[in-house]
Protein backbone atom coordinates (compact mmCIF):
# COMPACT_ATOMS: atom_id res chain seq x y z
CA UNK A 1 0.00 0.00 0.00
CA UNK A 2 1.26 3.36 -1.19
CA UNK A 3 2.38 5.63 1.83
CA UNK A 4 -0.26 9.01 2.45
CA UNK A 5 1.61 12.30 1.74
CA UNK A 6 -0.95 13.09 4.37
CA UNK A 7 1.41 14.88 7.09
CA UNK A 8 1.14 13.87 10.59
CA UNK A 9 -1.46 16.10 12.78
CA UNK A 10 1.85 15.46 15.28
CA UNK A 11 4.11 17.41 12.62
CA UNK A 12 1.82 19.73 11.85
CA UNK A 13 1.40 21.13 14.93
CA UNK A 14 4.94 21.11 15.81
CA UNK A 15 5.50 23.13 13.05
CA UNK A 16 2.76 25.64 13.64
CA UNK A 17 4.30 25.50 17.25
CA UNK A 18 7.54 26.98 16.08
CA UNK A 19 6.48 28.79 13.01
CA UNK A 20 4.12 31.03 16.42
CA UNK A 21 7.02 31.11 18.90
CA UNK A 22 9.43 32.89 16.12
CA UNK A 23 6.82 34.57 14.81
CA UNK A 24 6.50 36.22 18.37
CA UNK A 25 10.18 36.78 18.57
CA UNK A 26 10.63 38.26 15.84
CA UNK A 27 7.83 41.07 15.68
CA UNK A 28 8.71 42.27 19.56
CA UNK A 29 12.21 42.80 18.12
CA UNK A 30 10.61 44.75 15.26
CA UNK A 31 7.84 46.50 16.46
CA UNK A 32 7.68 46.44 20.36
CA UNK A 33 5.36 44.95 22.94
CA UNK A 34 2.67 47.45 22.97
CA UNK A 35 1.94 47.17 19.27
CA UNK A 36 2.13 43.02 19.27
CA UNK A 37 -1.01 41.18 18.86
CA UNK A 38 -2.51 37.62 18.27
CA UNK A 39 -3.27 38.84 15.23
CA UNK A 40 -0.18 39.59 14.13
CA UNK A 41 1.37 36.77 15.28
CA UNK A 42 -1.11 34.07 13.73
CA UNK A 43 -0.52 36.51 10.47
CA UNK A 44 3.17 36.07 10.56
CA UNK A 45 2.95 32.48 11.37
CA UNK A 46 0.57 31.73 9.17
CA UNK A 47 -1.51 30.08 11.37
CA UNK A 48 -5.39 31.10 12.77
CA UNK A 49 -5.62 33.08 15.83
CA UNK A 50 -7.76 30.02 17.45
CA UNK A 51 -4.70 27.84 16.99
CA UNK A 52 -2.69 30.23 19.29
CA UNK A 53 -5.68 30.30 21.66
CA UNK A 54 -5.91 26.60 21.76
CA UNK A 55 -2.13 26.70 23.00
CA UNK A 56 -2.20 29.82 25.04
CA UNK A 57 -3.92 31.58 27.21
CA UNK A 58 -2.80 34.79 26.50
CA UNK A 59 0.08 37.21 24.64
CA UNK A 60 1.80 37.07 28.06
CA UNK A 61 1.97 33.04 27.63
CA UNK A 62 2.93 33.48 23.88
CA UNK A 63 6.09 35.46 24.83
CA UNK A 64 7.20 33.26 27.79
CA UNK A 65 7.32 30.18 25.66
CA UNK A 66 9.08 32.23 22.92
CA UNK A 67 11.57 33.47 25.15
CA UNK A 68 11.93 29.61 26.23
CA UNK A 69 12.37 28.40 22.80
CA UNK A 70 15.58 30.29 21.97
CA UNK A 71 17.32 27.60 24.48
CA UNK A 72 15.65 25.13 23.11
CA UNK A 73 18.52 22.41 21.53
CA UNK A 74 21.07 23.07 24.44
CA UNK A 75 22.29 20.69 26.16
CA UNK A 76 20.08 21.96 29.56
CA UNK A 77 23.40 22.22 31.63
CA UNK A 78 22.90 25.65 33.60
CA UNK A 79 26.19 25.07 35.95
CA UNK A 80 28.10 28.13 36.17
CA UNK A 81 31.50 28.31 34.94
CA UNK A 82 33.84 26.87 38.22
CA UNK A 83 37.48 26.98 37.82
CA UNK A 84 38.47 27.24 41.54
CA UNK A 85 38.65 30.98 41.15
CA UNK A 86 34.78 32.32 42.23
CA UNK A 87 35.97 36.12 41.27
CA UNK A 88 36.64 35.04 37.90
CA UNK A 89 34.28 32.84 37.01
CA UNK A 90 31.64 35.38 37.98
CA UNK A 91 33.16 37.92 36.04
CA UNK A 92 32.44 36.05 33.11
CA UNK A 93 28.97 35.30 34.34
CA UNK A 94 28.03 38.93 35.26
CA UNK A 95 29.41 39.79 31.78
CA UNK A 96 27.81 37.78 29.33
CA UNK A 97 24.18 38.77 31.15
CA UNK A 98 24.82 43.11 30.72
CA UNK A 99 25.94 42.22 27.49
CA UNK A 100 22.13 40.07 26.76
CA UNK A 101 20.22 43.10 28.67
CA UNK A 102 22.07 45.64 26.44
CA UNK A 103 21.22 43.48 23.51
CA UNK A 104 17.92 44.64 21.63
CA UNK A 105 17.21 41.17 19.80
CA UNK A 106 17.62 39.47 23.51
CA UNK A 107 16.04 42.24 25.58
CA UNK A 108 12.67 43.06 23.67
CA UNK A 109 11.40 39.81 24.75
CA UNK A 110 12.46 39.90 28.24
CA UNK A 111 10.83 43.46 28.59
CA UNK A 112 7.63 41.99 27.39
CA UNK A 113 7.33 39.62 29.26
CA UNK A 114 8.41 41.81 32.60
CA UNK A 115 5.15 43.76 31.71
CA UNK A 116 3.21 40.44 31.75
CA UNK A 117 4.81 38.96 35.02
CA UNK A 118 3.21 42.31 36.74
CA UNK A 119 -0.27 42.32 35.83
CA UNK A 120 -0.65 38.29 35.55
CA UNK A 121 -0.14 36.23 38.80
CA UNK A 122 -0.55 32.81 37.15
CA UNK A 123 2.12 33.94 34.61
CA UNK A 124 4.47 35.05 37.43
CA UNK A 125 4.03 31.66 39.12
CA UNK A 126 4.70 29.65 35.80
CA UNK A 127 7.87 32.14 35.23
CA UNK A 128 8.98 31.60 38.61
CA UNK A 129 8.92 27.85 38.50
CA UNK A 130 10.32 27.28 35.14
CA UNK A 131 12.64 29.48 34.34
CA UNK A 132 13.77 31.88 36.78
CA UNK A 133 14.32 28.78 40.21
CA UNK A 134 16.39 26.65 38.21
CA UNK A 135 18.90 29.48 37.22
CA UNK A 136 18.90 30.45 40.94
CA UNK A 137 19.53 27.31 42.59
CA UNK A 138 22.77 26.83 39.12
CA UNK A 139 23.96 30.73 40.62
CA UNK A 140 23.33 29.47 44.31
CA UNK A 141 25.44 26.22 43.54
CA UNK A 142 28.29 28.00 42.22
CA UNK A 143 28.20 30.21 45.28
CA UNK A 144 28.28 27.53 47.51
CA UNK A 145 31.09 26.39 46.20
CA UNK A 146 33.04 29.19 46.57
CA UNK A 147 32.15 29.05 49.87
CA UNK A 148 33.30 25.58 50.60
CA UNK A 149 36.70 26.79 49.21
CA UNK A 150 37.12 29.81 51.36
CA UNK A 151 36.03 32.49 48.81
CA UNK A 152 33.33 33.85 50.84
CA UNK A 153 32.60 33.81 54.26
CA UNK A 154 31.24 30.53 55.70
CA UNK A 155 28.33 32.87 57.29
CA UNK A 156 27.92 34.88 54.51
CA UNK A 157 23.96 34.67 52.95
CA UNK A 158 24.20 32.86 49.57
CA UNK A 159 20.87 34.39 49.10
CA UNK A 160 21.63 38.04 49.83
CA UNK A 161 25.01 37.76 47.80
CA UNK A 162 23.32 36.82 44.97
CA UNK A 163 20.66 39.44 45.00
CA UNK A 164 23.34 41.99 45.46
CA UNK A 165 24.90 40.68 42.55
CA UNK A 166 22.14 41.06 40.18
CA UNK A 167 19.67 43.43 41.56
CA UNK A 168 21.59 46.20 40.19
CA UNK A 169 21.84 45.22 37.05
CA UNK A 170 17.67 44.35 36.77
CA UNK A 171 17.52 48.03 38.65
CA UNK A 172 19.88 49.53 35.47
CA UNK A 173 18.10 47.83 33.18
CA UNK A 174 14.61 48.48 33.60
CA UNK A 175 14.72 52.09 34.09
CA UNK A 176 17.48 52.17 31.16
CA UNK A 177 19.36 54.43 33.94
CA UNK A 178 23.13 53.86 33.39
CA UNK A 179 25.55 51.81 30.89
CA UNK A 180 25.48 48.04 31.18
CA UNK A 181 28.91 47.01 29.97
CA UNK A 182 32.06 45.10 31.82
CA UNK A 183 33.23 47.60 34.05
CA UNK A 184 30.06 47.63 35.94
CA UNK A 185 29.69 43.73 35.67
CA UNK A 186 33.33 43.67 37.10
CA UNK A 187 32.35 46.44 39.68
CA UNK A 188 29.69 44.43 41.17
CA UNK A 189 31.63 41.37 41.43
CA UNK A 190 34.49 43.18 43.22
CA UNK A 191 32.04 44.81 45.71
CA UNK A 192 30.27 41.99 46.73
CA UNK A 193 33.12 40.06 47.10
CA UNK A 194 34.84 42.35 49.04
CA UNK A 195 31.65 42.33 51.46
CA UNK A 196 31.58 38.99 51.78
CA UNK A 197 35.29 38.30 51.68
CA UNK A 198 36.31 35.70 54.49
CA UNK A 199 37.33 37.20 57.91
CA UNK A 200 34.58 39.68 57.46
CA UNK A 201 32.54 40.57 59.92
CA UNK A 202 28.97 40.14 58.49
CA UNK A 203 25.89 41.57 60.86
């Protein structure tokens, strides 16, 4: 029996999936979050706008999963980088993130979906458990291990350090107040280090 050139409902909507999730990409990078709709999205993916309903419950859910998708294909390691050298490796971490913030392509999606996390609690939640604890415990890990070394202070807050370390740069960011390059990745890491530098006295 010949085989159907029928494609697989299975394909299909795969490829519907990704044809919507880089649809959304790419018209936040080109024309901003308060001018994307469903519309244009189904238009650009060529798909109907009840397919993206089936999927998602909203724009806000749209843009999560897109901003999901460009990791899609890696190998899911998030370990930081540990060489034995905390200062270092955090330098490089602290780095490469200003350098995603102060990257339009990269940022317009994170933006939108800040908006989003605000106004929608069950967006916030799905955010929170998805993407944004598994990154913390990775950052927490690599902390630790400093720690265990004798890079930071064996009472020192893992926790606190690692807000310190990137609240500033969320703080920069967001109300686009000051440069986000490598000397201020490289000034936070000395700071904090040098607050939490064994034989400190931390109250």
């Amino acid at each position: 029996m010949a085989a159907s050139n029928t494609p697989e409902p299975s394909r299909r909507s795969e490829r519907s999936r990704v044809a919507i999730l880089t649809a959304t990409h790419e018209l936040i990078t080109e024309v901003g979050y308060a001018k994307l709709s469903i519309e244009a999205i189904a238009a650009r993916a060529g798909v109907g706008k009840q397919t993206i309903y089936r999927w998602w419950p909203s724009k806000g859910a749209v843009v999560f999963d897109s901003l999901l998708s460009l990791s899609e294909g890696a190998d899911g390691d998030l370990a930081l980088p540990d060489t034995g050298d905390l200062a270092a490796d955090l330098r490089i971490v602290l780095r490469a993130t200003v350098a995603e913030f102060a990257d339009p392509v990269f940022e317009a999606p994170v933006r939108a979906l800040n908006i989003e996390i605000i106004n929608d609690p069950e967006l916030a939640a799905t955010y929170r458990e998805r993407m944004e604890r598994p990154i913390r415990e990775a950052k927490l890990a690599r902390l630790r291990s400093g720690q265990d070394a004798g890079q930071l202070a064996a009472d020192a807050d893992l926790e606190l350090v690692l807000d310190l370390l990137y609240a500033p740069i969320t703080q920069r960011w967001l109300l686009r107040s000051g440069p986000l390059d490598e000397a201020f990745a490289d000034g936070l890491v000395d700071a904090v280090l040098r607050a939490f530098a064994p034989g400190r006295v931390l109250r």
